[in-house]
PDB file of N, CA and C in Angstrom:
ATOM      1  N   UNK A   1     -27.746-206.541 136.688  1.00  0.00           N
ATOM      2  CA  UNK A   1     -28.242-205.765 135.570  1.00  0.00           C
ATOM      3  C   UNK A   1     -27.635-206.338 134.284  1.00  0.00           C
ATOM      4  N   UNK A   2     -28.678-206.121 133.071  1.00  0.00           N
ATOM      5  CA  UNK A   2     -28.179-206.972 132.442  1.00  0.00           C
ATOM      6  C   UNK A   2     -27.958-205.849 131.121  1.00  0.00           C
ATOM      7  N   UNK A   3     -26.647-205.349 131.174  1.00  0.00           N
ATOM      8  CA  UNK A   3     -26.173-204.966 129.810  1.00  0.00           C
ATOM      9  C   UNK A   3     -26.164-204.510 128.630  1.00  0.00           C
ATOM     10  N   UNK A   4     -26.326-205.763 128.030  1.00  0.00           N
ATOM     11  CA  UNK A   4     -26.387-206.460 127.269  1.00  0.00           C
ATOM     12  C   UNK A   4     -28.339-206.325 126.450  1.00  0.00           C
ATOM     13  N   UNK A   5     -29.033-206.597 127.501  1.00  0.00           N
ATOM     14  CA  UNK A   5     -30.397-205.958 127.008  1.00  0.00           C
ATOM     15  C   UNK A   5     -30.739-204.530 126.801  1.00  0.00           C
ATOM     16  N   UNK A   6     -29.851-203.446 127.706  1.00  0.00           N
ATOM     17  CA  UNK A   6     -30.292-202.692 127.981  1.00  0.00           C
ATOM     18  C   UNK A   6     -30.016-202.140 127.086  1.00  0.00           C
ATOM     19  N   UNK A   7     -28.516-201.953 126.026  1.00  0.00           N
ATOM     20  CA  UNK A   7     -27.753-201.506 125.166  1.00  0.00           C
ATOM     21  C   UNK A   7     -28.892-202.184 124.134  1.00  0.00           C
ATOM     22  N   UNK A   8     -29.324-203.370 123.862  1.00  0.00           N
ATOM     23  CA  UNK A   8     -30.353-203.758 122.186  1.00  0.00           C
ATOM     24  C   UNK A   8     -31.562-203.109 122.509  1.00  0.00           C
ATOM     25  N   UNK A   9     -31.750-202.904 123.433  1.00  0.00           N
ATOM     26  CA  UNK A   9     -33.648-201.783 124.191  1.00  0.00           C
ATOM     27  C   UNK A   9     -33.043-200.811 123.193  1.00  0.00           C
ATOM     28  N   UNK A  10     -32.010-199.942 123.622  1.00  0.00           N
ATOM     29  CA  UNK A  10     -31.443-198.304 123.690  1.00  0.00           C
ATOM     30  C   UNK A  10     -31.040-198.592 121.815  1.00  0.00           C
ATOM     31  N   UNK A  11     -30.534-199.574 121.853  1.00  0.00           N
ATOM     32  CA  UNK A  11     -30.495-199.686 120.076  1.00  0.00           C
ATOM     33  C   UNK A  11     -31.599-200.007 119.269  1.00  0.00           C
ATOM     34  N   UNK A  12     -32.720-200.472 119.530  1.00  0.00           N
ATOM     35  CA  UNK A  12     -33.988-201.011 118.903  1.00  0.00           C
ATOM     36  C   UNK A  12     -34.533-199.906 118.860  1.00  0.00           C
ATOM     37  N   UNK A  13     -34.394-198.620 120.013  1.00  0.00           N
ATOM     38  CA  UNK A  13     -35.132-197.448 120.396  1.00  0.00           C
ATOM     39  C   UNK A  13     -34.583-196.028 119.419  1.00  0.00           C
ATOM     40  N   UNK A  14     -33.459-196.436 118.982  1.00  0.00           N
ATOM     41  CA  UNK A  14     -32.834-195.294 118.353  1.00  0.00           C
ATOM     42  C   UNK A  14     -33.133-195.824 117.082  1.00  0.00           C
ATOM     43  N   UNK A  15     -33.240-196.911 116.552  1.00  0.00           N
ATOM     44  CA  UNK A  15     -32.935-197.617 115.172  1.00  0.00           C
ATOM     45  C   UNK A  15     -34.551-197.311 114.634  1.00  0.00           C
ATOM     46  N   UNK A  16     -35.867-197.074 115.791  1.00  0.00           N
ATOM     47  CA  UNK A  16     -36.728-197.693 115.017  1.00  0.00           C
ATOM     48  C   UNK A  16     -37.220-196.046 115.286  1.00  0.00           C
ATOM     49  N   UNK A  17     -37.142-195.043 116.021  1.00  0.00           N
ATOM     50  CA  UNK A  17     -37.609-193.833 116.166  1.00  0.00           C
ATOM     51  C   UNK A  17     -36.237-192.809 115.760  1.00  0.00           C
ATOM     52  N   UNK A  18     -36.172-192.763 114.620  1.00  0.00           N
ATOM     53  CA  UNK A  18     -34.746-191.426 113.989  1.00  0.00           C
ATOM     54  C   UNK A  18     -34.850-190.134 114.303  1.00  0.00           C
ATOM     55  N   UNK A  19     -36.175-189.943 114.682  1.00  0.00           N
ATOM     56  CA  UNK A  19     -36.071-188.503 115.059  1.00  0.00           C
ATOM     57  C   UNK A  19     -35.436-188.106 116.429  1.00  0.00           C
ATOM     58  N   UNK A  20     -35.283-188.873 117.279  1.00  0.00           N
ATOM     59  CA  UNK A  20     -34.248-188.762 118.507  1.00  0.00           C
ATOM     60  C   UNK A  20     -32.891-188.869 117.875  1.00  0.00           C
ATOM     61  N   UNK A  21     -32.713-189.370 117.045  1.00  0.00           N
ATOM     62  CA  UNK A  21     -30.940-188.602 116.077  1.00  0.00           C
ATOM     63  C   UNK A  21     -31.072-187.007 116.201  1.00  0.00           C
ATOM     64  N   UNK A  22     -32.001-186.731 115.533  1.00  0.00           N
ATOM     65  CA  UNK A  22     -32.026-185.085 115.778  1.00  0.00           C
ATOM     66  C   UNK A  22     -31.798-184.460 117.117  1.00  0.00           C
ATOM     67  N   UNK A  23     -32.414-184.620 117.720  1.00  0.00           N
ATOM     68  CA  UNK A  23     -32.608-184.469 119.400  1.00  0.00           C
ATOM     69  C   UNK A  23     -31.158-184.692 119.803  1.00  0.00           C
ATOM     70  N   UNK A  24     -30.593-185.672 119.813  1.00  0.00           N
ATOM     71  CA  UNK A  24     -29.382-186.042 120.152  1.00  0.00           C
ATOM     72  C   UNK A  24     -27.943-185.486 119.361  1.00  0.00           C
ATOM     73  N   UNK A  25     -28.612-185.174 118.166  1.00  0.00           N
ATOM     74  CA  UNK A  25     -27.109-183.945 117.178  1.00  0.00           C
ATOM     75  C   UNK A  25     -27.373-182.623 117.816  1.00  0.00           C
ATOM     76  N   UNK A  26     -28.547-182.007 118.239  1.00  0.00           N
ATOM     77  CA  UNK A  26     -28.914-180.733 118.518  1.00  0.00           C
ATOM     78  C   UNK A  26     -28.062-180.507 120.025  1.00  0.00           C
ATOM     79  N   UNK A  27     -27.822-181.678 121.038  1.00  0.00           N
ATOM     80  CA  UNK A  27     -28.148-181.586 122.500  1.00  0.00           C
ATOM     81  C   UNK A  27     -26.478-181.783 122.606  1.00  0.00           C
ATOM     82  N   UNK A  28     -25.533-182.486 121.245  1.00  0.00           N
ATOM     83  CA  UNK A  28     -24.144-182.204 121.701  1.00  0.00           C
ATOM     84  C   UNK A  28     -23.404-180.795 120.793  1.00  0.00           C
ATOM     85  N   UNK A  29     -24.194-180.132 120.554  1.00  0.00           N
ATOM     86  CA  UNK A  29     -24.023-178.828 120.057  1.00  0.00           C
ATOM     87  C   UNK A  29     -23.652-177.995 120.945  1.00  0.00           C
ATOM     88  N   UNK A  30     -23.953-177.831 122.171  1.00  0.00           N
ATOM     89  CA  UNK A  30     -23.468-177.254 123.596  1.00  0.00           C
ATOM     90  C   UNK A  30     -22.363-178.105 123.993  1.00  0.00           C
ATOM     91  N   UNK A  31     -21.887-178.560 124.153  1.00  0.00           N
ATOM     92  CA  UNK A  31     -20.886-179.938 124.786  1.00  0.00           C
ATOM     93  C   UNK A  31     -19.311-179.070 124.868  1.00  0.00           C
ATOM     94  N   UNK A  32     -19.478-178.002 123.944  1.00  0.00           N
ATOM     95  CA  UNK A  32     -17.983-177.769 124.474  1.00  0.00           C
ATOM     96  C   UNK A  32     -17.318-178.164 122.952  1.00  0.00           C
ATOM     97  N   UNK A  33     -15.941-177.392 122.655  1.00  0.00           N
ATOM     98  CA  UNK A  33     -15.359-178.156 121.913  1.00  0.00           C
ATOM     99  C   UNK A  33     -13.547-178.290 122.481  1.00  0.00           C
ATOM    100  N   UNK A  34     -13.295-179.610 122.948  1.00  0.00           N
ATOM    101  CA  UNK A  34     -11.937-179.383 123.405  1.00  0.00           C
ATOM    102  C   UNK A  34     -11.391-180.112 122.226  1.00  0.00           C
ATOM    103  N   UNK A  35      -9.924-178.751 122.284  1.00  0.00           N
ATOM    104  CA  UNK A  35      -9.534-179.337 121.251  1.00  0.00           C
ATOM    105  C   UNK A  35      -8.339-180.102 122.451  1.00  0.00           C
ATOM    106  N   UNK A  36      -7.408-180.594 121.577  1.00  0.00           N
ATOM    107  CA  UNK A  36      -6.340-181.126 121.704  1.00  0.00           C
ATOM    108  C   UNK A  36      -5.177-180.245 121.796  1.00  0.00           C
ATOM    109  N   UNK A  37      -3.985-181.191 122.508  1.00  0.00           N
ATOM    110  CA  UNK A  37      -2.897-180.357 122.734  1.00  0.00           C
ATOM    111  C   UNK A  37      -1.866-180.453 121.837  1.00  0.00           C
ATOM    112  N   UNK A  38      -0.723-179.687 122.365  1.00  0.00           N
ATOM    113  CA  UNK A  38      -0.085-179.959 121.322  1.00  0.00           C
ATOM    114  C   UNK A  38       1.497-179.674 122.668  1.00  0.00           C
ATOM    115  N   UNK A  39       2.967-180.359 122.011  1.00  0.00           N
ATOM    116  CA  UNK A  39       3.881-180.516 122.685  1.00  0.00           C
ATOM    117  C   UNK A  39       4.908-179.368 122.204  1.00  0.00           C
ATOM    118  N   UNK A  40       4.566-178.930 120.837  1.00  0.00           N
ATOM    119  CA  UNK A  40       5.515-177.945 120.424  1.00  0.00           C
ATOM    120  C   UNK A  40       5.565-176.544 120.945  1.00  0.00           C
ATOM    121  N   UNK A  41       6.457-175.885 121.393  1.00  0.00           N
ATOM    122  CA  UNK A  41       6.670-174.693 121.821  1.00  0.00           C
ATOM    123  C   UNK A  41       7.374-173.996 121.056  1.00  0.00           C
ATOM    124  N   UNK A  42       6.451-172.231 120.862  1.00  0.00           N
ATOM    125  CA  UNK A  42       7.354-171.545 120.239  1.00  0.00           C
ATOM    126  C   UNK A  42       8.402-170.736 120.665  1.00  0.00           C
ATOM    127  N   UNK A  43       9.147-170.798 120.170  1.00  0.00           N
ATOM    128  CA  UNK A  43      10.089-169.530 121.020  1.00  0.00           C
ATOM    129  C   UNK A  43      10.743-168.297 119.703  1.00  0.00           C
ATOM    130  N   UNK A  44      11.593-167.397 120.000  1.00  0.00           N
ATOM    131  CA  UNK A  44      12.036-166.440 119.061  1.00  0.00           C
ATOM    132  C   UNK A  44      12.695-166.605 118.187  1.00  0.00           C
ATOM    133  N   UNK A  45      13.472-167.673 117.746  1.00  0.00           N
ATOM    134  CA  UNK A  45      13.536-167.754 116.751  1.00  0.00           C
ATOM    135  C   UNK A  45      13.048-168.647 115.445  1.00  0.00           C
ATOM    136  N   UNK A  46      11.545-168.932 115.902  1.00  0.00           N
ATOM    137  CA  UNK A  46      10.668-169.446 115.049  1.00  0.00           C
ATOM    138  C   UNK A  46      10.379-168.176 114.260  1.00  0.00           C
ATOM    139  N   UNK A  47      10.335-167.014 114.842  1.00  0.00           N
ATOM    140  CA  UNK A  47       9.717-166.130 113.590  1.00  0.00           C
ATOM    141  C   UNK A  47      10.749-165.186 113.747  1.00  0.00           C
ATOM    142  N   UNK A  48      10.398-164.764 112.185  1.00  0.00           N
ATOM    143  CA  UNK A  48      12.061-163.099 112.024  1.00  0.00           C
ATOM    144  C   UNK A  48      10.522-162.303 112.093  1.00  0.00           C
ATOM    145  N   UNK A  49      10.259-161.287 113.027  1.00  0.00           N
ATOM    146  CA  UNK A  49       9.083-160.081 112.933  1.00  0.00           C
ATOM    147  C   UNK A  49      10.060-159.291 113.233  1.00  0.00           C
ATOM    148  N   UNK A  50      11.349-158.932 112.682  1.00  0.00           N
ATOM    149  CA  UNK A  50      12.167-157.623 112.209  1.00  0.00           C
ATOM    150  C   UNK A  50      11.113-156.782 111.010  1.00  0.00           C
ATOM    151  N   UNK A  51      11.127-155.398 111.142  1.00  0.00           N
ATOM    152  CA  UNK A  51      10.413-154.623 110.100  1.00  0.00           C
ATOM    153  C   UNK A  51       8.901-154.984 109.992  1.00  0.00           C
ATOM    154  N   UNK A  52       8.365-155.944 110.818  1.00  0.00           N
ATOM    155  CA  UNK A  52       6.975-156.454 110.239  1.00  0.00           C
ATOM    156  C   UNK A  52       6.149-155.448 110.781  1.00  0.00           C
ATOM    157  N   UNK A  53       4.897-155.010 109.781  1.00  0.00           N
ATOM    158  CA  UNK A  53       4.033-153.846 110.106  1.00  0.00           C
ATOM    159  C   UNK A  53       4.613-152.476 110.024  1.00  0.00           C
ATOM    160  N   UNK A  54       5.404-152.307 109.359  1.00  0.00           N
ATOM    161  CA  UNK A  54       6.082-151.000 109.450  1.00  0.00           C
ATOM    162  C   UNK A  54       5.100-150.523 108.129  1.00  0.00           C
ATOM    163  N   UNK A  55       4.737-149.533 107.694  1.00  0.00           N
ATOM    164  CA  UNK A  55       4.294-148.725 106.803  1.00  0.00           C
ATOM    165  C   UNK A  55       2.643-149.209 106.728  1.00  0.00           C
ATOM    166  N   UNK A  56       2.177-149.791 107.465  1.00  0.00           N
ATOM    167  CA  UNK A  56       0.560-149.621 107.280  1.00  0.00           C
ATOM    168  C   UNK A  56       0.033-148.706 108.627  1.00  0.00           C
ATOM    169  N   UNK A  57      -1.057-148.106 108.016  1.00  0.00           N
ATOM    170  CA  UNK A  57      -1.208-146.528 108.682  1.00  0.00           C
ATOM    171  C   UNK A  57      -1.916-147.261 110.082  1.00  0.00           C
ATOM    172  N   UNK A  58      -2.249-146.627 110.912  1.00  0.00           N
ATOM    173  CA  UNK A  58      -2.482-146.919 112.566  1.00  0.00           C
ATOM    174  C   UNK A  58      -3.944-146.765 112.270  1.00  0.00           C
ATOM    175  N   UNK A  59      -4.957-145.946 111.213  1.00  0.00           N
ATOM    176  CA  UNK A  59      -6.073-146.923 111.256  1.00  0.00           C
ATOM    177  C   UNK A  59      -6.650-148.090 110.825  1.00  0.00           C
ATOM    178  N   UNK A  60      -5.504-148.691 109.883  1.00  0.00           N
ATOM    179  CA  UNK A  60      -5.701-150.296 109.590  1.00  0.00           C
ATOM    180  C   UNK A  60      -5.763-151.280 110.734  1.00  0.00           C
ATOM    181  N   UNK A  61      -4.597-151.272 111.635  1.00  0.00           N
ATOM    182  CA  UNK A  61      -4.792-151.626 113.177  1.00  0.00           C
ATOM    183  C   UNK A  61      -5.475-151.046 113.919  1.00  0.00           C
ATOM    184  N   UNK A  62      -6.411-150.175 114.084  1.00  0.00           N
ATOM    185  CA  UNK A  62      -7.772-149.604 114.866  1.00  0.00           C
ATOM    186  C   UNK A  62      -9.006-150.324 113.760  1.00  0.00           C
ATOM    187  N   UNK A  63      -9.020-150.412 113.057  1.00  0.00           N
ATOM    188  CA  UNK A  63     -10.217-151.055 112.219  1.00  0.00           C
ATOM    189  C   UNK A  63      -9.900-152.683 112.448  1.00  0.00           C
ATOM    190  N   UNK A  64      -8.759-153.654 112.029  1.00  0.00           N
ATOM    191  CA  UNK A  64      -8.743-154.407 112.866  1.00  0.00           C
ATOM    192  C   UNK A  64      -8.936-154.709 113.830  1.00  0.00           C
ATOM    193  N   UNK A  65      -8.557-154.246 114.416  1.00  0.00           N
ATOM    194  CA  UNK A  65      -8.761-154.231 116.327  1.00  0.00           C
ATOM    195  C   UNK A  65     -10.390-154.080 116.490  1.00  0.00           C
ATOM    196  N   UNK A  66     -11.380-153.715 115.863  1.00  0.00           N
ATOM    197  CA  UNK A  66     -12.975-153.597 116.089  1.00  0.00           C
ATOM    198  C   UNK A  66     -13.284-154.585 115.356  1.00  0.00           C
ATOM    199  N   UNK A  67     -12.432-155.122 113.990  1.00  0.00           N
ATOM    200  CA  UNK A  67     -13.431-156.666 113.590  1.00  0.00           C
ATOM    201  C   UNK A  67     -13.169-157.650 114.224  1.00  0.00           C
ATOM    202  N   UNK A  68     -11.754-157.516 115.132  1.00  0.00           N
ATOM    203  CA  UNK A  68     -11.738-158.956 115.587  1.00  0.00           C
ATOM    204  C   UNK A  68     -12.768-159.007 117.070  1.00  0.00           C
ATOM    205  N   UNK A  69     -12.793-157.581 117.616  1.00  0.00           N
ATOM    206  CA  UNK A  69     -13.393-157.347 118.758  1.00  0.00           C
ATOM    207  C   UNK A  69     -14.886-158.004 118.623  1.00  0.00           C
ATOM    208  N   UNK A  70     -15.272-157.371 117.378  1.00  0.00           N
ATOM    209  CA  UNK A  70     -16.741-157.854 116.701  1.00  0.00           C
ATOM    210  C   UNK A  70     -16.814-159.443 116.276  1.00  0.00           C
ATOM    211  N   UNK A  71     -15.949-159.869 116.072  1.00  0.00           N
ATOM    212  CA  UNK A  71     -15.866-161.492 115.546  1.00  0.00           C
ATOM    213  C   UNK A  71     -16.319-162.330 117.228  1.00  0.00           C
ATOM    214  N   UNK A  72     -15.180-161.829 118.091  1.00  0.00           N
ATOM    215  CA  UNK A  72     -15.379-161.963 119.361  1.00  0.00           C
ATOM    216  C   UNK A  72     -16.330-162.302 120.093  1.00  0.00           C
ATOM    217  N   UNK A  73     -17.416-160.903 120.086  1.00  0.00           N
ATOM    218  CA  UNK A  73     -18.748-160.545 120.551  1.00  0.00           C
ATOM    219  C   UNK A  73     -19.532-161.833 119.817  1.00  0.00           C
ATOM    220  N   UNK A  74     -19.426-161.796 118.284  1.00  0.00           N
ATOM    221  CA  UNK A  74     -20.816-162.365 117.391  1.00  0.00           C
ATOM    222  C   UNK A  74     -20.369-164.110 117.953  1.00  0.00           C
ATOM    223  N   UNK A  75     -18.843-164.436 118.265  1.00  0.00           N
ATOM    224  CA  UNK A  75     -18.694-166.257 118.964  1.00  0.00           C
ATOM    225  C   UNK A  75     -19.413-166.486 120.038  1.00  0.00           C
ATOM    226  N   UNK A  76     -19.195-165.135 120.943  1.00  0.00           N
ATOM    227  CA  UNK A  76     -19.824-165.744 121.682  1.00  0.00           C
ATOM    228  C   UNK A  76     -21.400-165.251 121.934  1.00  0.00           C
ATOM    229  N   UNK A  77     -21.905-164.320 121.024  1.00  0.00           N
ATOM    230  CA  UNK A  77     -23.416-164.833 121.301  1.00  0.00           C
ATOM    231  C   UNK A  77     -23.575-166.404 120.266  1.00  0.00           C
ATOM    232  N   UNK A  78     -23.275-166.955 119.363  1.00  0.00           N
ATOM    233  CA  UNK A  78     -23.313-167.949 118.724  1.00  0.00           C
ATOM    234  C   UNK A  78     -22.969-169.021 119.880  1.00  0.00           C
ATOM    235  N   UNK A  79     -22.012-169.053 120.982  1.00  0.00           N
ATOM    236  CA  UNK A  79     -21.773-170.006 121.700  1.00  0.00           C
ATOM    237  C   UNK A  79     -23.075-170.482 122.729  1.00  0.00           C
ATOM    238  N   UNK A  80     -23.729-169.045 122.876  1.00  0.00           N
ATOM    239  CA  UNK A  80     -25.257-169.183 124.041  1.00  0.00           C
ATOM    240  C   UNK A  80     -25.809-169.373 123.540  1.00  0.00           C
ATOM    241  N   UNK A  81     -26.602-169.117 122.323  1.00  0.00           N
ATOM    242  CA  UNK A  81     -27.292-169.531 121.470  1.00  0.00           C
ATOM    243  C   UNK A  81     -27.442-171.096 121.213  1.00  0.00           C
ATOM    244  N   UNK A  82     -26.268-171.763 120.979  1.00  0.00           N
ATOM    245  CA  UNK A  82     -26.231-173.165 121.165  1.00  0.00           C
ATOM    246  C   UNK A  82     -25.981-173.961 121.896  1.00  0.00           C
ATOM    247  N   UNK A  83     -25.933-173.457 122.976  1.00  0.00           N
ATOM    248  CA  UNK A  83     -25.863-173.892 124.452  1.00  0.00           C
ATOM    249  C   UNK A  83     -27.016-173.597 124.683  1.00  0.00           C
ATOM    250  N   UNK A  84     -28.386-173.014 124.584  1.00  0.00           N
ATOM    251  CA  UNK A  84     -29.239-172.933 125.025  1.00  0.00           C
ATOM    252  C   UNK A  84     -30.326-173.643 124.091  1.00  0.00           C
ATOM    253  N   UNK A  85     -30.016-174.213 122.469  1.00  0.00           N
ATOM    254  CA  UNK A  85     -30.514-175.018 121.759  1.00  0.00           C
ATOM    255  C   UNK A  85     -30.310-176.791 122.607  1.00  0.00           C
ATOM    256  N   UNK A  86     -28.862-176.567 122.772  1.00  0.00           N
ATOM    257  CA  UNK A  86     -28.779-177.867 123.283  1.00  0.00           C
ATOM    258  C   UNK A  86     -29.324-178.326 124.768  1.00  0.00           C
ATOM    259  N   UNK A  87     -29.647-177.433 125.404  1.00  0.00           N
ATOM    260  CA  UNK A  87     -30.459-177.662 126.594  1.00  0.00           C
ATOM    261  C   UNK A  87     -31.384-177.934 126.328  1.00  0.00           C
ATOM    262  N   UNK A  88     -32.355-177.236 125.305  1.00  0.00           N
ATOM    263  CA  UNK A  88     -33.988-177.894 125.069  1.00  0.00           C
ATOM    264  C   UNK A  88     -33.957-178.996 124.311  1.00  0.00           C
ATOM    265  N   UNK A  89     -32.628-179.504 123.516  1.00  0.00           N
ATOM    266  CA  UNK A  89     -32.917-180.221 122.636  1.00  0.00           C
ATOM    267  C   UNK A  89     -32.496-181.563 123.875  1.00  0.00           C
ATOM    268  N   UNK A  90     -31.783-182.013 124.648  1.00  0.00           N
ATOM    269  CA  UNK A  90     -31.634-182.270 125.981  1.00  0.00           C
ATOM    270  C   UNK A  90     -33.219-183.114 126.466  1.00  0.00           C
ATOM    271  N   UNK A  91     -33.759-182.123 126.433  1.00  0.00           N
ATOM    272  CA  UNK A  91     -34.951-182.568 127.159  1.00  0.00           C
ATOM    273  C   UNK A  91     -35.839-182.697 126.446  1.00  0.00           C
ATOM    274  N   UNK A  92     -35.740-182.501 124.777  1.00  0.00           N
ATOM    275  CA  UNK A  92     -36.855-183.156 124.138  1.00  0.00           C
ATOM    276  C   UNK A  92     -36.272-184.605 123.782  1.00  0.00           C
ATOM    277  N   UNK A  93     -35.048-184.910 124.375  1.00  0.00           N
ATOM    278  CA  UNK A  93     -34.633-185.879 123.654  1.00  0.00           C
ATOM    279  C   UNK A  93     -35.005-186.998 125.201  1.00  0.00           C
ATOM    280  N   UNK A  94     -34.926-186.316 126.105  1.00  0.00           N
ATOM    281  CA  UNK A  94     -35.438-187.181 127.292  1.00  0.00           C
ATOM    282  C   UNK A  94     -37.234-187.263 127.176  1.00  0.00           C
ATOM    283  N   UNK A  95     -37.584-186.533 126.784  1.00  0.00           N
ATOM    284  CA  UNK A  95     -39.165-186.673 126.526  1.00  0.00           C
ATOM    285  C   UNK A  95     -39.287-187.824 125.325  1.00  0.00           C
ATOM    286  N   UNK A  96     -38.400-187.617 124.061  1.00  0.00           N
ATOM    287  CA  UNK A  96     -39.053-188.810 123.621  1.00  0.00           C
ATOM    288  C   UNK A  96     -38.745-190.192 124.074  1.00  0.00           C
ATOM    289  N   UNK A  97     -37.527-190.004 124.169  1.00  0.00           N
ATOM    290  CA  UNK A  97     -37.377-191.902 125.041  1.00  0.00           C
ATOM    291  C   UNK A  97     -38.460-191.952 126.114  1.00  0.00           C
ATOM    292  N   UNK A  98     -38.839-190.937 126.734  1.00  0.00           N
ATOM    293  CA  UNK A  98     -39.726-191.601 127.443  1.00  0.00           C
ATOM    294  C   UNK A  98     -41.028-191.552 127.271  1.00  0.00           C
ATOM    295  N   UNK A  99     -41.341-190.992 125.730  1.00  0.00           N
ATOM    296  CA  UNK A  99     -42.403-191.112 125.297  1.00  0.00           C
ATOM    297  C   UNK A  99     -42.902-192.506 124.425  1.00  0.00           C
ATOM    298  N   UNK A 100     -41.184-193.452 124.340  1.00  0.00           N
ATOM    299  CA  UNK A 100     -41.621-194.391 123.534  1.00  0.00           C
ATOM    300  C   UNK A 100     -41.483-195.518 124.526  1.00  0.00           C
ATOM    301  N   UNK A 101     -40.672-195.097 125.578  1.00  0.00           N
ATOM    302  CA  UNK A 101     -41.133-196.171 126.853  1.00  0.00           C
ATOM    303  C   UNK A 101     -42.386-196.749 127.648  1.00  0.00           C
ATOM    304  N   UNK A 102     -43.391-195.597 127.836  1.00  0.00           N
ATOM    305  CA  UNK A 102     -44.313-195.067 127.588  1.00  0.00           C
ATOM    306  C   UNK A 102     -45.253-195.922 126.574  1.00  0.00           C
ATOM    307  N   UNK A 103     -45.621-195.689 125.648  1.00  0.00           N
ATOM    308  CA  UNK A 103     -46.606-195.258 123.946  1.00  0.00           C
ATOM    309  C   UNK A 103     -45.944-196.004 123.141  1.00  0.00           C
ATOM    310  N   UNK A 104     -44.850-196.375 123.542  1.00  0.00           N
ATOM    311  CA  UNK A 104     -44.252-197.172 122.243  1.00  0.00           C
ATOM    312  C   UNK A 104     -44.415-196.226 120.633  1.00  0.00           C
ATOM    313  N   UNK A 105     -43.963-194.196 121.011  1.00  0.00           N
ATOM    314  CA  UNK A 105     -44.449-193.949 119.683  1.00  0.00           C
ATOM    315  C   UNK A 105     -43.692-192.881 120.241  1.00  0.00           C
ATOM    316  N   UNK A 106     -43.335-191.453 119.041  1.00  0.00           N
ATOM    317  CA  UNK A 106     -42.780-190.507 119.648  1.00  0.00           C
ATOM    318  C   UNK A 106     -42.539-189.744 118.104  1.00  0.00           C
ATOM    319  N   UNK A 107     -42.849-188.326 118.462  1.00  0.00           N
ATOM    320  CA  UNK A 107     -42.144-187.620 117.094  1.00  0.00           C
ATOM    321  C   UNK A 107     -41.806-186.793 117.544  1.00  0.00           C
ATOM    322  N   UNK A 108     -41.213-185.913 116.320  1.00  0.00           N
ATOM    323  CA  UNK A 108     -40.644-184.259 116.475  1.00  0.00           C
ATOM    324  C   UNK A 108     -41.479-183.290 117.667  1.00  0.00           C
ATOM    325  N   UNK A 109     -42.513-183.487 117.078  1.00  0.00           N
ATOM    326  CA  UNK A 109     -43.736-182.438 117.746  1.00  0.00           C
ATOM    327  C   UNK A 109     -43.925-182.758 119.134  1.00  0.00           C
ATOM    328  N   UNK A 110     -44.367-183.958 119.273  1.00  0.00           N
ATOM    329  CA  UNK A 110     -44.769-184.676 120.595  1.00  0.00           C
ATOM    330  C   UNK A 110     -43.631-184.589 121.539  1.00  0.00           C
ATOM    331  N   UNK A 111     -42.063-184.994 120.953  1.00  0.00           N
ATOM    332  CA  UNK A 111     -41.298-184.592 122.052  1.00  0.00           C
ATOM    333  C   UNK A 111     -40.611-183.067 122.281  1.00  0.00           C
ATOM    334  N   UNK A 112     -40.898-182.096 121.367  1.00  0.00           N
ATOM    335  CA  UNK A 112     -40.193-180.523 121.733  1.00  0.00           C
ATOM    336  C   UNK A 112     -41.283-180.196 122.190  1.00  0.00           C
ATOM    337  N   UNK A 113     -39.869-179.431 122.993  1.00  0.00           N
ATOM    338  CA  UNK A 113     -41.156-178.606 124.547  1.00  0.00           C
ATOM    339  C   UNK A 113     -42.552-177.696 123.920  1.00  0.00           C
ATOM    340  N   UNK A 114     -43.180-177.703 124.550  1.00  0.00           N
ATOM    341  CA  UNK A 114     -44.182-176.579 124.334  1.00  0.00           C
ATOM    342  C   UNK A 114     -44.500-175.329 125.069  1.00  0.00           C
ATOM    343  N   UNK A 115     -44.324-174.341 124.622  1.00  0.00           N
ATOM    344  CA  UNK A 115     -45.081-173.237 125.233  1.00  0.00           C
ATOM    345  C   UNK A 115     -46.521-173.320 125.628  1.00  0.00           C
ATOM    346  N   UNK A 116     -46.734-172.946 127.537  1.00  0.00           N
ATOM    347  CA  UNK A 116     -48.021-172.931 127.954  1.00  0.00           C
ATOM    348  C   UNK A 116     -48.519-171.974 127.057  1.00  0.00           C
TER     349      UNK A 116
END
């Protein structure tokens, strides 16, 4: 197998049809985001939390406690949401390569899925 052709095909194919850029930004939108690690550890006397939170009333921390709950909820419908963009965008992006393998032609329209 030769490489070397297959990589200037896959580059001639991206260079001369841009709308599979789209297809291909949409489809690593699901991918996950890992972050990186880290070696530092905290321990107790990184922070003085002597006196901290003393005098704010107990429904400031109950109203907190529901926006972060709510921040929570709204990540992760935002996380399915683009996990389920990047699945169709996935397979419009396999439809157009193989619409220009094919036709030697391919657009937006021609490669996103269609509803029967």
């Amino acid at each position: 197998m030769d490489f070397g052709e297959v990589l200037s095909k896959a580059w001639r194919i991206v260079w001369k049809h841009k709308v599979l850029w789209i297809f291909g930004f949409l489809a690593s939108l699901g991918q996950g985001w890992g972050g990186g690690s880290s070696s530092y550890s905290f321990d107790s006397q990184d922070f003085n939390m002597e006196g901290w939170g003393q005098g704010i009333p107990e429904a400031f921390w109950a109203a907190m406690g529901g926006l972060v709950l709510a921040l929570i909820c709204a990540l992760f419908v935002l996380a399915i949401i683009l996990w389920i963009v990047s699945i169709i965008a996935r397979g419009a992006l396999i439809a157009g390569v193989m619409q220009v393998e094919d036709e030697e032609r391919t657009s937006f329209r021609r490669a996103s899925p269609r509803t029967p």
